[in-house]
N, C-alpha and C. Protein backbone atom coordinates (compact mmCIF):
# COMPACT_ATOMS: atom_id res chain seq x y z
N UNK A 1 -104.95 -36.29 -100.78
CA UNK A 1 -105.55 -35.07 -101.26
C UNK A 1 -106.77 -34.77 -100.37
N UNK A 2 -106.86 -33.54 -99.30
CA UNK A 2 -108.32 -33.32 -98.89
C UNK A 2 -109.25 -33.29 -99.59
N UNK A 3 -110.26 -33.89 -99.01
CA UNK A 3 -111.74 -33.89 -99.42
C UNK A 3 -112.42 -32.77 -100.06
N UNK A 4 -112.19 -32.08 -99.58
CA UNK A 4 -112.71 -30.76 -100.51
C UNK A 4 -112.08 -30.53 -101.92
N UNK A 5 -111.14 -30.41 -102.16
CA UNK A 5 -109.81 -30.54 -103.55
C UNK A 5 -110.80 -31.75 -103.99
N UNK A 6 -110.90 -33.27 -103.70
CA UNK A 6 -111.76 -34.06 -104.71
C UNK A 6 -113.01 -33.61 -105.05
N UNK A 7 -113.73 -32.97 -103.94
CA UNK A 7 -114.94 -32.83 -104.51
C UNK A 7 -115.13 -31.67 -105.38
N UNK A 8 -114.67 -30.92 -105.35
CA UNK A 8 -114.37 -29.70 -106.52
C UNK A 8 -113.86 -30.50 -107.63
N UNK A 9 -112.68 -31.19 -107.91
CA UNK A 9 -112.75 -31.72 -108.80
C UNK A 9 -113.51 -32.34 -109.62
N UNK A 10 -114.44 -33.39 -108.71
CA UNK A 10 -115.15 -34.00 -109.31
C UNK A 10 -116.35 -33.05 -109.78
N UNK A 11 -116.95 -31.90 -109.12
CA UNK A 11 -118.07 -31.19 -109.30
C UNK A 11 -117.52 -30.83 -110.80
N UNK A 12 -116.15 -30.05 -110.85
CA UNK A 12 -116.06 -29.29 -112.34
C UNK A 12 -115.92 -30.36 -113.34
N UNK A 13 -115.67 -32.04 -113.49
CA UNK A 13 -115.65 -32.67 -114.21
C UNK A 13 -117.30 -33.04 -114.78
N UNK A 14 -118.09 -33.32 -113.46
CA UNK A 14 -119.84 -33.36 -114.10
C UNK A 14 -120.39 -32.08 -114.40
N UNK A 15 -119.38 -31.16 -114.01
CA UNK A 15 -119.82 -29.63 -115.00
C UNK A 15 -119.61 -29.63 -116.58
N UNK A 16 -118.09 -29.85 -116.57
CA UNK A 16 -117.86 -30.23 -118.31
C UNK A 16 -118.77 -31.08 -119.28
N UNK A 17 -118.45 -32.16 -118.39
CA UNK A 17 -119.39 -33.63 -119.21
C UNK A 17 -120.66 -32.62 -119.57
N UNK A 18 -121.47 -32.21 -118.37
CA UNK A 18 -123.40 -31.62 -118.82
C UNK A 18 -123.13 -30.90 -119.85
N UNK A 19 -122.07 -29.98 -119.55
CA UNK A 19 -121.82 -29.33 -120.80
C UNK A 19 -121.22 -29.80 -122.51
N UNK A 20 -120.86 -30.55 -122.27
CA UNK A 20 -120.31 -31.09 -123.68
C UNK A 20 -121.65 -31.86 -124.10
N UNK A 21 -122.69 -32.14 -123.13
CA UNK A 21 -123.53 -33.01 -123.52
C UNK A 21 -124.48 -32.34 -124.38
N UNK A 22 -124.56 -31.11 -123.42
CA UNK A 22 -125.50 -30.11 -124.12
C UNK A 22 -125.06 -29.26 -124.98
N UNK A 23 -123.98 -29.68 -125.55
CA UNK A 23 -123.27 -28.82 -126.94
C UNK A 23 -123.64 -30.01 -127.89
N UNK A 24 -123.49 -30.63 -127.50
CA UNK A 24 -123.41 -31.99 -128.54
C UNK A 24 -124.98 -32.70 -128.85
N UNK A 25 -125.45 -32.66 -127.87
CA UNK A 25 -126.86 -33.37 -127.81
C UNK A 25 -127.88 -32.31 -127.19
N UNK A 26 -128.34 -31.28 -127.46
CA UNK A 26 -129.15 -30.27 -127.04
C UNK A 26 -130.25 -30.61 -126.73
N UNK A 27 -130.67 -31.74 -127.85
CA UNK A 27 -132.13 -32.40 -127.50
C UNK A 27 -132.45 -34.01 -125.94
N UNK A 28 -131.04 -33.76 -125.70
CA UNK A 28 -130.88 -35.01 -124.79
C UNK A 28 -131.99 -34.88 -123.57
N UNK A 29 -132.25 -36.61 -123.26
CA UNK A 29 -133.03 -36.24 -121.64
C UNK A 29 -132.17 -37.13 -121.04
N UNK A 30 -132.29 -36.63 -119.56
CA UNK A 30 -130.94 -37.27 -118.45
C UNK A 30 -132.42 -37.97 -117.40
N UNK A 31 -132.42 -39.26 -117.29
CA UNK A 31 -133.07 -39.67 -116.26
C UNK A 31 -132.53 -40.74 -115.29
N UNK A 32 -132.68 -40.26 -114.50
CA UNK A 32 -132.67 -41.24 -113.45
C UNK A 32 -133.30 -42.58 -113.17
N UNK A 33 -131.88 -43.83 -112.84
CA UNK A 33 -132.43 -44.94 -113.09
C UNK A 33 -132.87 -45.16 -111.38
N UNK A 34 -134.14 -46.15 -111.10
CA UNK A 34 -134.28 -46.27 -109.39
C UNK A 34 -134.13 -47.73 -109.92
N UNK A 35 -134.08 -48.69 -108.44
CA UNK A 35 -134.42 -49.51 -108.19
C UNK A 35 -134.84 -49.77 -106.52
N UNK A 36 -136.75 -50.14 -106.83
CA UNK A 36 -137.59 -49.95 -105.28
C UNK A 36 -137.19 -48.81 -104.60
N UNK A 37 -137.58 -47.93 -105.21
CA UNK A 37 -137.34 -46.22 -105.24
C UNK A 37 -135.46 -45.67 -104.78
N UNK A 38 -134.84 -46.19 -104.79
CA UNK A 38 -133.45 -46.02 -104.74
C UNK A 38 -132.86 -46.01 -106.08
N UNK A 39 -131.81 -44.78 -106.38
CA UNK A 39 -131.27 -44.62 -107.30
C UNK A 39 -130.16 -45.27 -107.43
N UNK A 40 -130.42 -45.80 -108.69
CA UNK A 40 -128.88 -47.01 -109.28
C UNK A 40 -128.13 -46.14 -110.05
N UNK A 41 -129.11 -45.06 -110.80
CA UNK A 41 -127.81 -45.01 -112.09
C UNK A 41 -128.50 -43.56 -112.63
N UNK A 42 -127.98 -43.66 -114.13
CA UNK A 42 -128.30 -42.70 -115.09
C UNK A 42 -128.43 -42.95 -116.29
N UNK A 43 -129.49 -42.44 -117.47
CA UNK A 43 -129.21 -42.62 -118.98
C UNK A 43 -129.55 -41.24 -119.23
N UNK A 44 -128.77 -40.93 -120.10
CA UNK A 44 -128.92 -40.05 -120.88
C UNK A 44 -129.00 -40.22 -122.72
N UNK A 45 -130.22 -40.35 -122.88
CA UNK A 45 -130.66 -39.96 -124.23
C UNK A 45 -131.23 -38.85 -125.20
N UNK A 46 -130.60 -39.29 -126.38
CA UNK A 46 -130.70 -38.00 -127.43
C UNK A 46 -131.71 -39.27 -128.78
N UNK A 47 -132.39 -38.47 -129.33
CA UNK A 47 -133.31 -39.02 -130.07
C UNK A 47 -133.51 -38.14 -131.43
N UNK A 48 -133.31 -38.92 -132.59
CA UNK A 48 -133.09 -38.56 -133.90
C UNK A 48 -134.16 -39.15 -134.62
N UNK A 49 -134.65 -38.85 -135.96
CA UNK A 49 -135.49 -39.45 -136.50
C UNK A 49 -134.88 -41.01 -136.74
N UNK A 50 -134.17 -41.17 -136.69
CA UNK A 50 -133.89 -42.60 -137.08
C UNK A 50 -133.04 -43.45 -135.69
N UNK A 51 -132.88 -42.60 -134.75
CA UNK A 51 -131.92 -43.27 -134.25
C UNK A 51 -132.20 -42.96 -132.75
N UNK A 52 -132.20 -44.40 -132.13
CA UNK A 52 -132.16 -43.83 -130.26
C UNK A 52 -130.44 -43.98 -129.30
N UNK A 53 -129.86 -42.54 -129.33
CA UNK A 53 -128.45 -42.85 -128.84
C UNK A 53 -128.57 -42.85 -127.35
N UNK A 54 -128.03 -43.89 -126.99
CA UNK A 54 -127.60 -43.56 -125.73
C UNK A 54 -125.92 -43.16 -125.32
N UNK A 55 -126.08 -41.72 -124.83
CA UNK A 55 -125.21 -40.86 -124.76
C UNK A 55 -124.24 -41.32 -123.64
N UNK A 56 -125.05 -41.81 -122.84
CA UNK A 56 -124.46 -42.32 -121.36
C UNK A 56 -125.25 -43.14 -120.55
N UNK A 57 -124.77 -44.17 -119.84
CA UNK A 57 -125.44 -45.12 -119.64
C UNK A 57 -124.53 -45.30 -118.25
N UNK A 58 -124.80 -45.22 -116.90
CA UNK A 58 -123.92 -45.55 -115.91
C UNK A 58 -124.63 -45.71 -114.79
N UNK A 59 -124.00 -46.74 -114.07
CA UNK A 59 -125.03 -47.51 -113.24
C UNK A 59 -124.22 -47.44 -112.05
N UNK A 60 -124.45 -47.22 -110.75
CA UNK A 60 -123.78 -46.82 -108.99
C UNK A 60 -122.91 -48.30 -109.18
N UNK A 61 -121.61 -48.31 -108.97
CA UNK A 61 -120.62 -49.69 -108.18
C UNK A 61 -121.48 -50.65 -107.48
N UNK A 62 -122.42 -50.05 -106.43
CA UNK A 62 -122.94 -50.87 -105.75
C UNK A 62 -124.38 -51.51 -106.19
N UNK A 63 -124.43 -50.88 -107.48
CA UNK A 63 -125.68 -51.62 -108.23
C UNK A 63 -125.30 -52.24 -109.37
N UNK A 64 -124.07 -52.67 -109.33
CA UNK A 64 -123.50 -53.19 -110.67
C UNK A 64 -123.61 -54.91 -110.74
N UNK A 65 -123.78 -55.35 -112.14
CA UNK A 65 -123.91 -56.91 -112.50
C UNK A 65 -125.43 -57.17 -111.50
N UNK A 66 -126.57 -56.31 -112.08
CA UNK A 66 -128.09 -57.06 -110.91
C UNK A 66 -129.11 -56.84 -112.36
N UNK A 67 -128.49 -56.67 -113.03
CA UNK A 67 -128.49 -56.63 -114.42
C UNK A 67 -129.84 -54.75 -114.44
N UNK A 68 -129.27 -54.04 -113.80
CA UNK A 68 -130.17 -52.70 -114.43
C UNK A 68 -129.98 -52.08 -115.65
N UNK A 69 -128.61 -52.52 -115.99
CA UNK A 69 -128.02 -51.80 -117.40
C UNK A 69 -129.06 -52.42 -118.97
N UNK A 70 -129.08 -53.92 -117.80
CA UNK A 70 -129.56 -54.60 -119.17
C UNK A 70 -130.97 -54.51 -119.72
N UNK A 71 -131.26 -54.02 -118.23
CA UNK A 71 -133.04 -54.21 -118.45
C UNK A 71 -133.52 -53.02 -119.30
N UNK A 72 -132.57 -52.09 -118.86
CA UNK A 72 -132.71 -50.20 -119.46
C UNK A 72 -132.38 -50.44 -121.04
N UNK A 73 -131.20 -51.69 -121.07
CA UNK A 73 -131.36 -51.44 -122.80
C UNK A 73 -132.05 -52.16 -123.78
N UNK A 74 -132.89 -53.36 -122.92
CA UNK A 74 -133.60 -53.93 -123.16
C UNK A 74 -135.18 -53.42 -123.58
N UNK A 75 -135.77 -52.22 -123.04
CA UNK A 75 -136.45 -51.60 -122.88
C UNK A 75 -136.56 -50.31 -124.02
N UNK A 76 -135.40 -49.76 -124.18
CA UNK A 76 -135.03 -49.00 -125.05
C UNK A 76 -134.89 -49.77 -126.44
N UNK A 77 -134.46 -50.84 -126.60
CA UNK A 77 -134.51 -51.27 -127.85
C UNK A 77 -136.22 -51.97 -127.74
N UNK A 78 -136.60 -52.20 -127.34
CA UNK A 78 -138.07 -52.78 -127.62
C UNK A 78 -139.28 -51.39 -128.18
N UNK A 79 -138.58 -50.54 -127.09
CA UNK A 79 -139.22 -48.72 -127.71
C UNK A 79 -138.62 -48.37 -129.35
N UNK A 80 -137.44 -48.66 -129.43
CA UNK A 80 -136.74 -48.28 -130.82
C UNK A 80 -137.54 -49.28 -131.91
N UNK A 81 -137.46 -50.45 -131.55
CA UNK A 81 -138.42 -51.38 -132.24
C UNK A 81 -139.74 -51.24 -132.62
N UNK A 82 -140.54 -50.94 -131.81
CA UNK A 82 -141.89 -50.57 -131.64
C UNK A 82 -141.93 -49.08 -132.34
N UNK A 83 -140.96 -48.48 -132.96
CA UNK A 83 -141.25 -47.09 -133.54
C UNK A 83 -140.05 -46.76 -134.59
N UNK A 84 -139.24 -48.08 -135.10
CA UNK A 84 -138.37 -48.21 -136.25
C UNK A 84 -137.21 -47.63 -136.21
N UNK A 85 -136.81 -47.46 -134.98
CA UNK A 85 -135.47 -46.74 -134.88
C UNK A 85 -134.01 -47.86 -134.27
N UNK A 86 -132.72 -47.28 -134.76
CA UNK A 86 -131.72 -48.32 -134.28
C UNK A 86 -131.21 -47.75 -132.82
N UNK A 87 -130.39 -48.38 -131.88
CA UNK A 87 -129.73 -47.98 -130.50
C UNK A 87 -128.18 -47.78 -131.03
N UNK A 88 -127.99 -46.83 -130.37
CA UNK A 88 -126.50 -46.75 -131.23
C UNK A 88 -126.12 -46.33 -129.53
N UNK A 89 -124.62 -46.59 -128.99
CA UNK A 89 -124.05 -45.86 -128.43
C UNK A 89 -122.62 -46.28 -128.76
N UNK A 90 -121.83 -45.43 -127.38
CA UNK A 90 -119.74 -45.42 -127.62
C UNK A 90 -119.99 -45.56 -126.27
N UNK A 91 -119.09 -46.71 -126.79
CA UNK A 91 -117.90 -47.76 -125.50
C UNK A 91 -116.51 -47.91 -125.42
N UNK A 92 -116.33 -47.51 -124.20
CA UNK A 92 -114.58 -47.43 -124.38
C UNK A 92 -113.82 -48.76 -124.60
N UNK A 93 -112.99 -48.60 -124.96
CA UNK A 93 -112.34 -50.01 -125.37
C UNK A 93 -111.75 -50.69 -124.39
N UNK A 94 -111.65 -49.97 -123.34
CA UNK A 94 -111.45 -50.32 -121.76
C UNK A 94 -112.54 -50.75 -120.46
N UNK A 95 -113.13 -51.07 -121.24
CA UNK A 95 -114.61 -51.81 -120.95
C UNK A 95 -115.29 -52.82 -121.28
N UNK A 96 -114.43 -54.06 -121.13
CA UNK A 96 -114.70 -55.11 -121.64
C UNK A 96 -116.07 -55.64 -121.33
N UNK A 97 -116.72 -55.01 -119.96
CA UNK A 97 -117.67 -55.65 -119.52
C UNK A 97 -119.31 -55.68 -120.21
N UNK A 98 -119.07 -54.22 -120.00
CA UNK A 98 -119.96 -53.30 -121.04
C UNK A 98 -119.99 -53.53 -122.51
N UNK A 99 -118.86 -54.00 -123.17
CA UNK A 99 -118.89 -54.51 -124.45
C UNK A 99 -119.25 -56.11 -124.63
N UNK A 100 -119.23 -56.57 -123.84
CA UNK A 100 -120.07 -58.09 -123.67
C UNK A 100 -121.07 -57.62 -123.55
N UNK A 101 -121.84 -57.44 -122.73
CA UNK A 101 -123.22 -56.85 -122.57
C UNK A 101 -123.91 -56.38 -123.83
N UNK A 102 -122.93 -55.31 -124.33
CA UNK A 102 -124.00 -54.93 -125.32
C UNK A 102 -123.87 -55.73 -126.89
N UNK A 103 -122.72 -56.51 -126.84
CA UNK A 103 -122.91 -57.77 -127.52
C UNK A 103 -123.91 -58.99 -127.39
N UNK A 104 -123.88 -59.25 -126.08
CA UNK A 104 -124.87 -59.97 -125.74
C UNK A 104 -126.63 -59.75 -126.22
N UNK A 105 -126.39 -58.24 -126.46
CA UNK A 105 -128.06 -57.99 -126.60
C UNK A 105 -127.88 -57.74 -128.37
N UNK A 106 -127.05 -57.90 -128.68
CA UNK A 106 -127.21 -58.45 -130.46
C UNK A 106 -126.44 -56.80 -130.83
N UNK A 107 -125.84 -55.62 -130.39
CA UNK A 107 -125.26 -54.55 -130.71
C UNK A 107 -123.82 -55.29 -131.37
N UNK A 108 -123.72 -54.15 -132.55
CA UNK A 108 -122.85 -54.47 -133.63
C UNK A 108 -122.02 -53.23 -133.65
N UNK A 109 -120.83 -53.70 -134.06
CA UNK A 109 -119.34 -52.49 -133.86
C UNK A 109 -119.76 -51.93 -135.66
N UNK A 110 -119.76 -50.43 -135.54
CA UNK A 110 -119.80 -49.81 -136.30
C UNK A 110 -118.99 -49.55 -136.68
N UNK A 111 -118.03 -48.95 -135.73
CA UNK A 111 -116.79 -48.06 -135.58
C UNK A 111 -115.90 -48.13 -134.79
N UNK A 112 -114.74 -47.69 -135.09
CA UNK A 112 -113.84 -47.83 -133.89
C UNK A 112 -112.84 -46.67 -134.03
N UNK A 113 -111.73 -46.28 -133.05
CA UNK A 113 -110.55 -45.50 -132.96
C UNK A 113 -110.24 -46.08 -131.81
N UNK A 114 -108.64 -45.78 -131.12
CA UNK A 114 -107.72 -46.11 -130.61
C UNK A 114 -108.37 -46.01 -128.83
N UNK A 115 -109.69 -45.46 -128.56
CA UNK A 115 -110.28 -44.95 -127.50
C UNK A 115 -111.98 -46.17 -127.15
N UNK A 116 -112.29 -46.13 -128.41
CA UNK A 116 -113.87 -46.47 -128.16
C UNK A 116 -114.08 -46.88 -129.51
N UNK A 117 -115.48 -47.48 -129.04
CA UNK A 117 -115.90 -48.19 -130.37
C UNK A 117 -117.46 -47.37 -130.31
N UNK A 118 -117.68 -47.19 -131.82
CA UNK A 118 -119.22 -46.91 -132.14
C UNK A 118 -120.23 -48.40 -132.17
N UNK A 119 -121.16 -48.77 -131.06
CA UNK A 119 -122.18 -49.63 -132.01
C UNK A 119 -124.04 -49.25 -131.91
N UNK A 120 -124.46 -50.27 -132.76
CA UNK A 120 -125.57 -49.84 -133.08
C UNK A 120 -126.04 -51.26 -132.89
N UNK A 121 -127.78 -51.27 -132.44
CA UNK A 121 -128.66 -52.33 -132.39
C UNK A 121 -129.44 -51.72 -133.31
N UNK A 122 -129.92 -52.81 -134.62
CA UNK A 122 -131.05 -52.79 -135.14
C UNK A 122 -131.98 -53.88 -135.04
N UNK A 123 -133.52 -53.94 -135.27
CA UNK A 123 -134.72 -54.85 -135.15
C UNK A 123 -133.94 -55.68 -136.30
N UNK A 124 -133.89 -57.15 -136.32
CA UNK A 124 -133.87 -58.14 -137.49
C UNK A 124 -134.78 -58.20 -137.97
C-alpha cells in the first residue's frame, strides 16, 4: 500500500479517536509524556469528583518496558491519593502486558465484556 494511502489512514483514525475522546470526555487533558526532553508517549486524562480516568495511556515501541508507563501511573495514583480519588482505566483483553502492569500496581477488574476489562486503583 503507498505511503500516502497509510498515512491518511492513519491521520483519519487519530482524527476519530480525538474525537470520540472529546464526545466522551470533554473535560479531558492530553499530555505529553518526555523522557530527557524526548517524547515517549501520551496520557490522556479526564477527572471527576471522585475519580482519576485514564482515558489513554500509550507509550512509543521504542520506549517500551523502561518502565515510563509505570512511573506515570505511579504518580497519578499518589496525586489520586493525596486528594481521595480512585484510577480507573480500560484494557483490552489483548494486552496481557498492560494488564500485568496494572495488576502489579494493586488495579482491580471491575468489569469486563468480550473486548476489555474496566479497572480501578483505590488508596487501602
Amino acid at each position: 500500500m503507498p505511503h500516502e494511502i497509510v498515512a491518511a489512514i492513519i491521520q483519519q483514525q487519530q482524527q476519530l479517536q480525538a474525537e470520540g475522546y472529546a464526545h466522551t470526555y470533554p473535560d479531558a487533558h492530553f499530555l505529553m509524556l518526555e523522557d530527557e526532553g524526548m517524547p515517549v508517549g501520551r496520557v490522556v486524562l479526564n477527572r471527576s469528583p471522585r475519580d482519576l480516568r485514564v482515558v489513554d495511556l500509550s507509550i512509543a515501541p521504542a520506549a517500551r518496558r523502561k518502565g515510563h508507563a509505570r512511573a506515570v501511573l505511579r504518580a497519578l495514583q499518589e496525586r489520586a491519593a493525596d486528594e481521595g480519588l480512585s484510577v480507573s482505566l480500560r484494557v483490552r483483553r489483548d494486552n496481557p502486558e498492560a494488564r500485568a502492569l496494572y495488576a502489579s500496581l494493586g488495579f482491580e477488574r471491575t468489569a469486563s465484556d468480550e473486548m476489555a476489562e474496566q479497572m480501578r486503583w483505590m488508596k487501602a
